[in-house]
Each structure stands twice: as structure tokens, then as C-alpha cells.
N, C-alpha and C. Protein backbone atom coordinates (compact mmCIF):
# COMPACT_ATOMS: atom_id res chain seq x y z
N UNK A 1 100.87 109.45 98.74
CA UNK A 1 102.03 108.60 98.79
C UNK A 1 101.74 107.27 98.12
N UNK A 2 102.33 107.04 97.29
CA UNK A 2 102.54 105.23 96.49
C UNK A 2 103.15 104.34 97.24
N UNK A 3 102.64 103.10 96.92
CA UNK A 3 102.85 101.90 97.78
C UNK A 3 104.26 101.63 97.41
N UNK A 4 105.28 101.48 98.25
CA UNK A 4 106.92 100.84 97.50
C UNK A 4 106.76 99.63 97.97
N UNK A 5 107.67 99.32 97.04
CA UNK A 5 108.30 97.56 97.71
C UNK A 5 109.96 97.81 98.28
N UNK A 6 109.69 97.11 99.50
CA UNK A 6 110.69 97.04 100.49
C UNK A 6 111.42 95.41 100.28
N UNK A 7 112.54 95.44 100.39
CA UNK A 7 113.12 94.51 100.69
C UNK A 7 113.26 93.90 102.24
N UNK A 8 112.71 92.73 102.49
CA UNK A 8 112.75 92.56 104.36
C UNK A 8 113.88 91.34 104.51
N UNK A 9 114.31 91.02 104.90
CA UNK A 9 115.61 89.95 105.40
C UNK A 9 114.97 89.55 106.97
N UNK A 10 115.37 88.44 107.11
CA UNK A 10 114.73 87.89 108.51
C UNK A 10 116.15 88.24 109.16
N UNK A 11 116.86 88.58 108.82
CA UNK A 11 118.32 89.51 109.65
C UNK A 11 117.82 90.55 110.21
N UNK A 12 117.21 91.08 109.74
CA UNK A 12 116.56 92.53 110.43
C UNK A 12 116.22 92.11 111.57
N UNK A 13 115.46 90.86 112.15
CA UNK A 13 114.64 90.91 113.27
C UNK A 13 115.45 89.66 114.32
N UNK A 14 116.66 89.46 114.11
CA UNK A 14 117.79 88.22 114.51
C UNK A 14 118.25 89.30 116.09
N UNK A 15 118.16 88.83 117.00
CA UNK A 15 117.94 88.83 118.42
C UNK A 15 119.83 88.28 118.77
N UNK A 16 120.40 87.55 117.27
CA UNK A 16 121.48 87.01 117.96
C UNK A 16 122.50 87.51 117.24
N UNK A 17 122.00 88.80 115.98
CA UNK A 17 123.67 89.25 115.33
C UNK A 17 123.14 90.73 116.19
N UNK A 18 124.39 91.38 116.10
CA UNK A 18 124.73 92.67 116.47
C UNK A 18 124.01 93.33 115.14
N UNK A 19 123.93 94.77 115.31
CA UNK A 19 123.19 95.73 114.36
C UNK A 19 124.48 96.28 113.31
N UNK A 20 125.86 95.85 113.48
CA UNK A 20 126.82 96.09 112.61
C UNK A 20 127.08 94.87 111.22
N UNK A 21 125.73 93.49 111.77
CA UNK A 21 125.89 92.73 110.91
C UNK A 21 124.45 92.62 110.52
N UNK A 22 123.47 93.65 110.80
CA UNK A 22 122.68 93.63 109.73
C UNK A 22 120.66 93.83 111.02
N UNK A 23 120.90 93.61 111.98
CA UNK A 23 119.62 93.67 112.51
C UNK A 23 119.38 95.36 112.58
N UNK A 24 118.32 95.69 112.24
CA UNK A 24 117.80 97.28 112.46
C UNK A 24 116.56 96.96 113.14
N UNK A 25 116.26 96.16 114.13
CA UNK A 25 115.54 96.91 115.08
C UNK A 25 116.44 96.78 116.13
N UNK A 26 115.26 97.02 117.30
CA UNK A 26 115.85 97.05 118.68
C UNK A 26 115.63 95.48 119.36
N UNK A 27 116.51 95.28 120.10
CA UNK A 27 116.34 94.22 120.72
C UNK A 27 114.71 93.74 121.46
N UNK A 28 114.14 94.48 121.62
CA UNK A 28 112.70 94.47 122.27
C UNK A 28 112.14 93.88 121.18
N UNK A 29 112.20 94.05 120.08
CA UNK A 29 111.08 93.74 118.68
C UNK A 29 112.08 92.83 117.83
N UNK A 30 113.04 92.25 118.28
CA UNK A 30 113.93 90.97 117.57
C UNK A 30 113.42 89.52 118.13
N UNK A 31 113.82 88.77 118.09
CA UNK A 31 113.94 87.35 117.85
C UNK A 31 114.96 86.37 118.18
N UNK A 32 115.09 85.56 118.36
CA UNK A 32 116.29 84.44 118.24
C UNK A 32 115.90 83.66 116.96
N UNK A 33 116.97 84.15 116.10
CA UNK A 33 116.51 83.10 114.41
C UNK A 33 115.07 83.37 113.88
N UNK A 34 114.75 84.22 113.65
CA UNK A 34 113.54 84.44 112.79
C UNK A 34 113.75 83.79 111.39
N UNK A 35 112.72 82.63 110.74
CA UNK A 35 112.70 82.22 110.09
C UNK A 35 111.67 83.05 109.11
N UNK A 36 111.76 82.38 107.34
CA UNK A 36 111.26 82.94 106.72
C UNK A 36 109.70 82.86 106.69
N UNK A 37 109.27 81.44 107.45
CA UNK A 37 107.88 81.13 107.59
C UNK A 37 107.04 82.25 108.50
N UNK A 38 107.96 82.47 109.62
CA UNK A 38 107.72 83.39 110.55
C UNK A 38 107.01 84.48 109.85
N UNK A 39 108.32 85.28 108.64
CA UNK A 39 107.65 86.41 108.67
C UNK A 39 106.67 86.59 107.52
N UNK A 40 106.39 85.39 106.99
CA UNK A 40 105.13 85.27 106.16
C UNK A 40 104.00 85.01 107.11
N UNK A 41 103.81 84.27 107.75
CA UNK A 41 102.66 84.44 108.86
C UNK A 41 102.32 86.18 109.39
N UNK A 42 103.65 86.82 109.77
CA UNK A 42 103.45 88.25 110.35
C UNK A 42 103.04 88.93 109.23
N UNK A 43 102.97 88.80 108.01
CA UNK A 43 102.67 89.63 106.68
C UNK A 43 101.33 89.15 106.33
N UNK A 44 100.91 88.06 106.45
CA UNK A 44 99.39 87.97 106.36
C UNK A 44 98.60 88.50 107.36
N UNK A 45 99.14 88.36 108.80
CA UNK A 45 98.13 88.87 109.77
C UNK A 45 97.97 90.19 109.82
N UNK A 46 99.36 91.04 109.54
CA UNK A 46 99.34 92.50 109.09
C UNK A 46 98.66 92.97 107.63
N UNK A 47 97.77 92.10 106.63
CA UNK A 47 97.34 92.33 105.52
C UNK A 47 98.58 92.87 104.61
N UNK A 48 99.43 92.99 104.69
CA UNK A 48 100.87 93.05 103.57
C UNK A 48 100.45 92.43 102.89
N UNK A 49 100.74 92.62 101.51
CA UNK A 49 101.20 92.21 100.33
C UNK A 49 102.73 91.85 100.24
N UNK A 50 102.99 90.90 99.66
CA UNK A 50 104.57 90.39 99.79
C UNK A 50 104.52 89.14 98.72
N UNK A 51 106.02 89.42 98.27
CA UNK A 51 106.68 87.81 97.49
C UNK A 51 107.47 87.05 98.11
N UNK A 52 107.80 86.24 97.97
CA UNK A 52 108.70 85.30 99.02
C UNK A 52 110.45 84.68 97.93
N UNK A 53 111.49 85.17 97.91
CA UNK A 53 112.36 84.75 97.64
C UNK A 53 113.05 83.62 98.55
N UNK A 54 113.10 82.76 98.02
CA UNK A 54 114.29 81.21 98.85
C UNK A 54 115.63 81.19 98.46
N UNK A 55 115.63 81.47 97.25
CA UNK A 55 116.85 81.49 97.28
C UNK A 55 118.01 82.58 97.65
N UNK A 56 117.78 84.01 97.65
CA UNK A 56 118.01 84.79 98.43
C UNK A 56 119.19 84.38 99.83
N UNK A 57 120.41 85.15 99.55
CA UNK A 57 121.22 85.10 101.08
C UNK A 57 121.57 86.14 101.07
N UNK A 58 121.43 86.60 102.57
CA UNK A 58 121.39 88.14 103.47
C UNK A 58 123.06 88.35 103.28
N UNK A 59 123.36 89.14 101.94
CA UNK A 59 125.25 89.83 102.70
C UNK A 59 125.73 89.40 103.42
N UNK A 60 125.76 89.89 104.74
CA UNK A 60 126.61 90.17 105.73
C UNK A 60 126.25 88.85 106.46
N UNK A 61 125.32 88.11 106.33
CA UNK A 61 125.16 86.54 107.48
C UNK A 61 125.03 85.86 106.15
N UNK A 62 125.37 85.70 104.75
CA UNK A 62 124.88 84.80 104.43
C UNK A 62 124.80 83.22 104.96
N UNK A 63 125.82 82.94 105.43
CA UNK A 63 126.36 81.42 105.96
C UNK A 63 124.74 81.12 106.89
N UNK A 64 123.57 82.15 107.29
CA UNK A 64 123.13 81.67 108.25
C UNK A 64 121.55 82.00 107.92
N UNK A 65 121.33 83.02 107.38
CA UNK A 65 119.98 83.57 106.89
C UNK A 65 119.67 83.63 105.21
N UNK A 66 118.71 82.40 104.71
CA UNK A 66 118.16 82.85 103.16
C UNK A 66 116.82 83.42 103.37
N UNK A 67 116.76 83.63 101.98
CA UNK A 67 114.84 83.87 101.74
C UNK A 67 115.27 85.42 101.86
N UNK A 68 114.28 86.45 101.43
CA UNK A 68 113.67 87.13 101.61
C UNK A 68 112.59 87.45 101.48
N UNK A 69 111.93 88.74 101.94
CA UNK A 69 110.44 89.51 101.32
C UNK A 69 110.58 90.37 100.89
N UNK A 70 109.60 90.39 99.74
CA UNK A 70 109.49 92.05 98.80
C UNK A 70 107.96 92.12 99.02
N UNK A 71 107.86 93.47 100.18
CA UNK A 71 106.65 94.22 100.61
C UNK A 71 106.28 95.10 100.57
N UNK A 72 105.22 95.17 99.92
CA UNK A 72 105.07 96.44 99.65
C UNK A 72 103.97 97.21 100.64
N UNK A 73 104.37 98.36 100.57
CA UNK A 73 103.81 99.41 102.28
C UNK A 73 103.56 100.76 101.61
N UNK A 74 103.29 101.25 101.91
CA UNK A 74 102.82 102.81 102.06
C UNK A 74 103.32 103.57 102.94
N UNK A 75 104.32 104.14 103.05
CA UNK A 75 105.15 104.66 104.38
C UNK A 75 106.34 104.02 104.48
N UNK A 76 106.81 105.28 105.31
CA UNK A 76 108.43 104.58 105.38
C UNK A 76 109.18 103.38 105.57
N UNK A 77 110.11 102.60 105.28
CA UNK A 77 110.39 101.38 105.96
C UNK A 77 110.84 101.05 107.49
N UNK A 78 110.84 102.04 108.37
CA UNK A 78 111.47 102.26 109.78
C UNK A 78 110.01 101.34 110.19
N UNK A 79 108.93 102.25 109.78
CA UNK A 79 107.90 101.78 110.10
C UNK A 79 107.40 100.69 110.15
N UNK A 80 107.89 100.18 108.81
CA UNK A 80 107.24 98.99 108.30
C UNK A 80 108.10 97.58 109.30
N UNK A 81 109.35 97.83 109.64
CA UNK A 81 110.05 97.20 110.24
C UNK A 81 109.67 97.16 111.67
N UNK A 82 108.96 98.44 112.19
CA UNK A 82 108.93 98.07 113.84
C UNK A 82 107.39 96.93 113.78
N UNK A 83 107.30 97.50 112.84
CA UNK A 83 105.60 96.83 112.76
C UNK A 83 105.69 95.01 112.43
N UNK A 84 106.72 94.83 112.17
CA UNK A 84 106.57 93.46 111.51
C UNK A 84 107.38 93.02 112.93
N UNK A 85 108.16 93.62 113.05
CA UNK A 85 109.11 93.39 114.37
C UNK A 85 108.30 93.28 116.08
N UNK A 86 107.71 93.85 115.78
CA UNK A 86 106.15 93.70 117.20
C UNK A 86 105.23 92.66 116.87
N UNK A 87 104.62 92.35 116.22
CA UNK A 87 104.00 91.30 115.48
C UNK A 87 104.98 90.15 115.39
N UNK A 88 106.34 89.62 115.34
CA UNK A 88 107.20 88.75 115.31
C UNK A 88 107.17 88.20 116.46
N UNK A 89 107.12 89.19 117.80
CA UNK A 89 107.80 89.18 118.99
C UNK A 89 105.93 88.44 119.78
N UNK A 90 105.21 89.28 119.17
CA UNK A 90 103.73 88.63 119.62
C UNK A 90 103.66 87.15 119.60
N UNK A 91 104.11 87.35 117.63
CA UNK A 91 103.82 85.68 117.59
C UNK A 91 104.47 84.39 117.97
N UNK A 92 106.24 84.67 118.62
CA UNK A 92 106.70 84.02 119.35
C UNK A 92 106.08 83.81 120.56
N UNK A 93 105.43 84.82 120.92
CA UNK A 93 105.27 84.70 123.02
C UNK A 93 104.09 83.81 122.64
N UNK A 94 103.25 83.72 121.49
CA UNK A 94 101.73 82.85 121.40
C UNK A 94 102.53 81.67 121.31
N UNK A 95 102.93 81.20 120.46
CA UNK A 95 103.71 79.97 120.01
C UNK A 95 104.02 79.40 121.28
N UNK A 96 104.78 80.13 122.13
CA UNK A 96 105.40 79.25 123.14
C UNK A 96 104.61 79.24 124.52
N UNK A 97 103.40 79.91 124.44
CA UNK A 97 102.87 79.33 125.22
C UNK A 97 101.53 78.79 125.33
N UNK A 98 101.29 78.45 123.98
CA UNK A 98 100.38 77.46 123.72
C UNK A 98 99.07 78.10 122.77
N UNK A 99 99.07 79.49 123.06
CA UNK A 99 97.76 80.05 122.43
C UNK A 99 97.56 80.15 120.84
N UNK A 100 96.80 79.59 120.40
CA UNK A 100 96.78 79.66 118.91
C UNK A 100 95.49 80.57 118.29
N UNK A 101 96.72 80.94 117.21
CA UNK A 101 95.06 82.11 116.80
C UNK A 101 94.40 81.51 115.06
């Protein structure tokens, strides 16, 4: 299998739109406002490869989410999404309660 590049939107992992405006995970592995810094931190600690678009606005939220990532993975994107989406949810609970890695 060849490495693709995925398109990631920090919409995917938004804790505060419904999944008809663009989040594909589950609420367990979302966020409140995942920023784009966020998921560059979760892409280095996961060894991803990735580019970082700013100027970029998500469709369906543009008014609320820019930036994207182009990542490239080996395996499906379901995957690649729960994985960045668990790692998101980690690195919020460290953040807020003090532990730094």
C-alpha cells in the first residue's frame, strides 16, 4: 500500500458542530474548537508527515474554521482520523491539567 495524502480540517474533530456540518468522528475523540496549532502538535507526536495550509476555509463552517492539513498516511483515512482524534483529546486533558510533555 502507498502513502496518500489526506486532506484533515480541524472540523473533523469540532465537539461543537453536528456531523451534518462536517465533524466525522465521534464525540469521545472531538474537541471544543480544535485549532490548527493543535493538530500540528498531534501530527508531530504521531510522526505524520503533513503541510499546513492558512489560508484554507472548511465549506460547510467556513465563517468559523481555516487552515488545513495535507497528511500523508498509509491506510485508510477513518483511521487516520480516529488516531489524530485520540491524540487531540489526550492533548487537551494534558493541557488542562497542567502536565507537559
Amino acid at each position: 500500500m502507498n502513502e496518500r495524502e489526506y486532506i484533515i480540517w480541524p472540523a473533523y474533530f469540532d465537539s461543537t458542530i453536528p456531523r451534518r456540518l462536517g465533524r466525522k468522528v465521534p464525540i469521545k475523540e472531538a474537541v471544543k474548537n480544535p485549532s490548527i496549532e493543535e493538530l500540528i502538535k498531534v501530527c508531530k507526536e504521531l510522526g505524520l508527515e503533513y503541510e499546513v495550509n492558512t489560508e484554507a476555509k472548511y465549506p460547510r463552517t467556513w465563517y468559523i474554521h481555516r487552515g488545513d492539513l495535507r497528511v500523508k498516511y498509509q491506510g485508510p483515512k477513518t483511521r487516520l482520523l480516529h488516531m489524530i482524534g485520540e491524540k487531540l483529546v489526550e492533548l487537551r486533558s494534558r493541557s488542562s491539567t497542567g502536565i507537559k510533555r
